[in-house]
N, C-alpha and C. Protein backbone atom coordinates (compact mmCIF):
# COMPACT_ATOMS: atom_id res chain seq x y z
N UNK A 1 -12.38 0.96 2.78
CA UNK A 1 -13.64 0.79 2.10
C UNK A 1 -13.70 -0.62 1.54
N UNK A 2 -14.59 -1.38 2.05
CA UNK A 2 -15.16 -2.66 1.16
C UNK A 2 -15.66 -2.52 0.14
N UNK A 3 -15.17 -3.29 -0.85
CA UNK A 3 -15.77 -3.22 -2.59
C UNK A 3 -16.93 -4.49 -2.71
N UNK A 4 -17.72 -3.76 -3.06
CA UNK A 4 -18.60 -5.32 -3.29
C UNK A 4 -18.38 -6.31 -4.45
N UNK A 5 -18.54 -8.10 -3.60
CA UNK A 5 -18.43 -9.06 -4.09
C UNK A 5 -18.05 -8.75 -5.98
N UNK A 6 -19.24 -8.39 -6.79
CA UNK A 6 -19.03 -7.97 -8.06
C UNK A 6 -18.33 -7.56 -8.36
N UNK A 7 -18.19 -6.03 -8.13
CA UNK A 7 -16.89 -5.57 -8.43
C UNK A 7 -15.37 -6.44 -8.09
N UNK A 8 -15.76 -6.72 -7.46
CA UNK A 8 -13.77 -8.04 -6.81
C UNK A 8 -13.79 -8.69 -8.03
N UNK A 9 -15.03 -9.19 -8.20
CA UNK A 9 -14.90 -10.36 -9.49
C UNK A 9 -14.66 -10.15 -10.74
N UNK A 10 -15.22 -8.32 -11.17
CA UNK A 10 -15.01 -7.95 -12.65
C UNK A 10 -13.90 -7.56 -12.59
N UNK A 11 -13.16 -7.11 -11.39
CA UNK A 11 -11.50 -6.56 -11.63
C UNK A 11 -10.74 -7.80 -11.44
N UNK A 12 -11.08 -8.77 -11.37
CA UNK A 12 -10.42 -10.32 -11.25
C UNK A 12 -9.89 -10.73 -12.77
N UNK A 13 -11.41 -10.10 -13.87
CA UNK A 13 -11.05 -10.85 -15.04
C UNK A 13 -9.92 -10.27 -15.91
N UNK A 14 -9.47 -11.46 -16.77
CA UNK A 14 -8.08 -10.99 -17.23
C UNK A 14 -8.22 -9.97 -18.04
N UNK A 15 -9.42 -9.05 -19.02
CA UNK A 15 -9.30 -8.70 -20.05
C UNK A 15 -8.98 -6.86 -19.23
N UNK A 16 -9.35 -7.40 -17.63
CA UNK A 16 -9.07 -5.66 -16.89
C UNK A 16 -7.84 -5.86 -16.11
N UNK A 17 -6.86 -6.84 -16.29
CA UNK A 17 -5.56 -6.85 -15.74
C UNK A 17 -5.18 -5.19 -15.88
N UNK A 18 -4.53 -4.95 -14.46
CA UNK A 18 -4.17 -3.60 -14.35
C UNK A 18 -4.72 -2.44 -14.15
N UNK A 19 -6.16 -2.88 -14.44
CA UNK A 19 -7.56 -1.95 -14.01
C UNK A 19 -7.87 -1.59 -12.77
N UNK A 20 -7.33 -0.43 -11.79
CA UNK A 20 -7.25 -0.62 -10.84
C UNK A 20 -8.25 1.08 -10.70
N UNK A 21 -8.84 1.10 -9.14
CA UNK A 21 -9.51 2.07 -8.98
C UNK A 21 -8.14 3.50 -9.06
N UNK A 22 -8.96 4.90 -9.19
CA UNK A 22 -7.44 6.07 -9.09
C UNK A 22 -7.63 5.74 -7.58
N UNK A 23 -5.94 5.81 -7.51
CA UNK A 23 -5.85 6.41 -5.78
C UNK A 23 -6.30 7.98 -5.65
N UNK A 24 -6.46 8.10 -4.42
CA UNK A 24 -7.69 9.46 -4.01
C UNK A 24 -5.85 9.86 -3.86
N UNK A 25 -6.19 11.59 -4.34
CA UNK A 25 -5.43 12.86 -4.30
C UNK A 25 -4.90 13.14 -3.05
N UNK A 26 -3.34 13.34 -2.62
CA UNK A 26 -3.17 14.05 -1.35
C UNK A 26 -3.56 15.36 -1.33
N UNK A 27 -4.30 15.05 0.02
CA UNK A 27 -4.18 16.27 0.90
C UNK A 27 -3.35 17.24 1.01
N UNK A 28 -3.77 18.46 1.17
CA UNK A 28 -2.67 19.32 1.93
C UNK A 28 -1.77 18.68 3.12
N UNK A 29 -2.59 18.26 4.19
CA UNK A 29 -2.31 17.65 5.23
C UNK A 29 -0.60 16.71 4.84
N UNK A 30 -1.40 16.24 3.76
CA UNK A 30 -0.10 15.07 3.29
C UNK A 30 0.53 15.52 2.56
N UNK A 31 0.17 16.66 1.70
CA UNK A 31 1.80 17.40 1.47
C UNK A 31 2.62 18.04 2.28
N UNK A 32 1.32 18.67 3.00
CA UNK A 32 2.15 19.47 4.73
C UNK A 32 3.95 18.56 5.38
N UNK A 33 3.03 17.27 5.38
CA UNK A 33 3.72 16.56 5.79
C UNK A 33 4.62 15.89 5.17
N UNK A 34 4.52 15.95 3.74
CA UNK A 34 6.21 15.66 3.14
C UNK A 34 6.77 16.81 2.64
N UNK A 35 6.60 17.48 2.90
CA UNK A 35 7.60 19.01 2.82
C UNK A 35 8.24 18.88 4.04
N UNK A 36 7.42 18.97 5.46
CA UNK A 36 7.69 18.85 6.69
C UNK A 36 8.85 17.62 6.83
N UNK A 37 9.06 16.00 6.14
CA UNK A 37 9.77 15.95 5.76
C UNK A 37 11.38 15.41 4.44
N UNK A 38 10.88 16.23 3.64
CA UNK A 38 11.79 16.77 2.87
C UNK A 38 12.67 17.63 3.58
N UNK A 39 12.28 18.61 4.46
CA UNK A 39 13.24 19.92 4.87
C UNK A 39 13.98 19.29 6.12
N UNK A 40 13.20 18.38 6.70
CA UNK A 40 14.03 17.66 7.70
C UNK A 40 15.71 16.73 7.14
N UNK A 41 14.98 16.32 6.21
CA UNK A 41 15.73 15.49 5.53
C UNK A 41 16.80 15.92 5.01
N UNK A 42 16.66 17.17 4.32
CA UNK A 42 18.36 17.97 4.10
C UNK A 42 18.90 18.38 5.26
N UNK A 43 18.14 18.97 6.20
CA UNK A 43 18.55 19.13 7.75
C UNK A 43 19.58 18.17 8.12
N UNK A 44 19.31 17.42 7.54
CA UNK A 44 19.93 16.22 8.59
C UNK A 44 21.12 15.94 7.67
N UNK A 45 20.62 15.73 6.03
CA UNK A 45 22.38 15.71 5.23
C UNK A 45 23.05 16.31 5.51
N UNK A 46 22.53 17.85 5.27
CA UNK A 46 23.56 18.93 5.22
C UNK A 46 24.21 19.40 6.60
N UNK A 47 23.50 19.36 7.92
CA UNK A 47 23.80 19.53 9.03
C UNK A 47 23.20 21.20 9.52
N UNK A 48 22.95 21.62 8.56
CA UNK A 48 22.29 23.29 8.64
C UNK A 48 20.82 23.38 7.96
N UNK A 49 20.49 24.54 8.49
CA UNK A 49 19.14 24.76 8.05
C UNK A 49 19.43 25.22 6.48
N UNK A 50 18.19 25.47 5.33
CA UNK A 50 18.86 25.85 4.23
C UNK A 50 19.20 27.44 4.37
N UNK A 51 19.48 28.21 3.49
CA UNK A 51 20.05 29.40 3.46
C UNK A 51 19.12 30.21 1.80
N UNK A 52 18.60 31.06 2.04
CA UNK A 52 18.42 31.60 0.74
C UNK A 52 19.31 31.84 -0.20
N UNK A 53 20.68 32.07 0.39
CA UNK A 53 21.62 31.83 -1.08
C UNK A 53 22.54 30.91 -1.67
N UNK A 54 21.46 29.75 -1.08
CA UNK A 54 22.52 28.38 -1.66
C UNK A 54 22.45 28.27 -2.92
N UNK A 55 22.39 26.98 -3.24
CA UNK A 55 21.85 26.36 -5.01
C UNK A 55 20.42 26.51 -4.66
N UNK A 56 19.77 26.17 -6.41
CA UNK A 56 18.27 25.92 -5.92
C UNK A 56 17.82 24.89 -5.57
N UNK A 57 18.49 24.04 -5.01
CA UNK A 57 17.39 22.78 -3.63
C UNK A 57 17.70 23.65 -2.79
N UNK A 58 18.57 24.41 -1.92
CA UNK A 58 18.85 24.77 -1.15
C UNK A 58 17.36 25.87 -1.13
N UNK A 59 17.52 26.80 -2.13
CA UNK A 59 16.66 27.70 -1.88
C UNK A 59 15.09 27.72 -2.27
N UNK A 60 14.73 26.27 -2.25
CA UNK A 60 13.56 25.63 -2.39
C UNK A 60 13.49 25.26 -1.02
N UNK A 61 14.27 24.44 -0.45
CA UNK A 61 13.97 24.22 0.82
C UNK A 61 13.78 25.47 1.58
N UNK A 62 14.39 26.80 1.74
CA UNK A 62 14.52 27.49 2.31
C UNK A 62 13.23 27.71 2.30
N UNK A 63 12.49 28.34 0.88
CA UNK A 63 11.11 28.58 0.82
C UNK A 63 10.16 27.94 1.41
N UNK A 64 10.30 26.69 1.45
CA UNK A 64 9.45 25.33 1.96
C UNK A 64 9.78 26.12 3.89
N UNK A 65 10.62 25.69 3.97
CA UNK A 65 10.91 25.96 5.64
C UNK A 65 10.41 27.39 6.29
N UNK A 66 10.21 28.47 5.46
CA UNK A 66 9.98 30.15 5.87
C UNK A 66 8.53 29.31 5.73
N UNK A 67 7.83 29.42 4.73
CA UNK A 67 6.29 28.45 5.15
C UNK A 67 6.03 27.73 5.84
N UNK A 68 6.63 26.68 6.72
CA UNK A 68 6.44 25.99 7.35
C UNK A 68 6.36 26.70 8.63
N UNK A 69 7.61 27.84 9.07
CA UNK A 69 7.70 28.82 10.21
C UNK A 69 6.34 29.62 10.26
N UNK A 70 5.92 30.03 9.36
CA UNK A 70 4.91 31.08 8.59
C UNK A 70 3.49 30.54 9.74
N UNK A 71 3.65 28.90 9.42
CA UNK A 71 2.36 28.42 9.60
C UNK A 71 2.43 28.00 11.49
N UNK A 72 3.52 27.91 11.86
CA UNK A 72 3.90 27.56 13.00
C UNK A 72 4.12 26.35 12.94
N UNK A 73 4.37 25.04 12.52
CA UNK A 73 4.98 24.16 12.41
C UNK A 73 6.43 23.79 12.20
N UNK A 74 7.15 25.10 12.46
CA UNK A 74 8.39 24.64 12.46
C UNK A 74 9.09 25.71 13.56
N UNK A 75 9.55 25.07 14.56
CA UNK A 75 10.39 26.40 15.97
C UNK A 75 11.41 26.55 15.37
């Protein structure tokens, strides 16, 4: 999105140093996709899928990953 000329110039001045627009909210899509990977990511530390009776990252991931199967995004 282009901001118009004005606006560039009032967020230029010093008295709005740091005044910045909010960044827009993730998506599902984009949480989809850092869960998708997060669970990869212990995958790959741990060398196994998680297990429901690990610790609780373990059995956070697990939850994360049965949802992910749930939705079909994960074989």
């Amino acid at each position: 999105m282009e901001w118009p000329e004005e606006l560039v110039k009032l967020f230029d001045d010093p008295l709005l140093e740091g005044v910045r627009p909010k960044a827009p909210a993730p998506t599902a899509n984009d949480r989809m996709q850092q869960k998708l990977a997060e669970v990869n990511d212990w995958i790959v530390k741990n060398g196994k899928e998680p297990q429901k009776d690990g610790d609780l990252k373990e059995k956070l991931m697990y939850a994360s990953l049965t949802a992910l199967k749930e939705k079909g995004l994960w074989t």
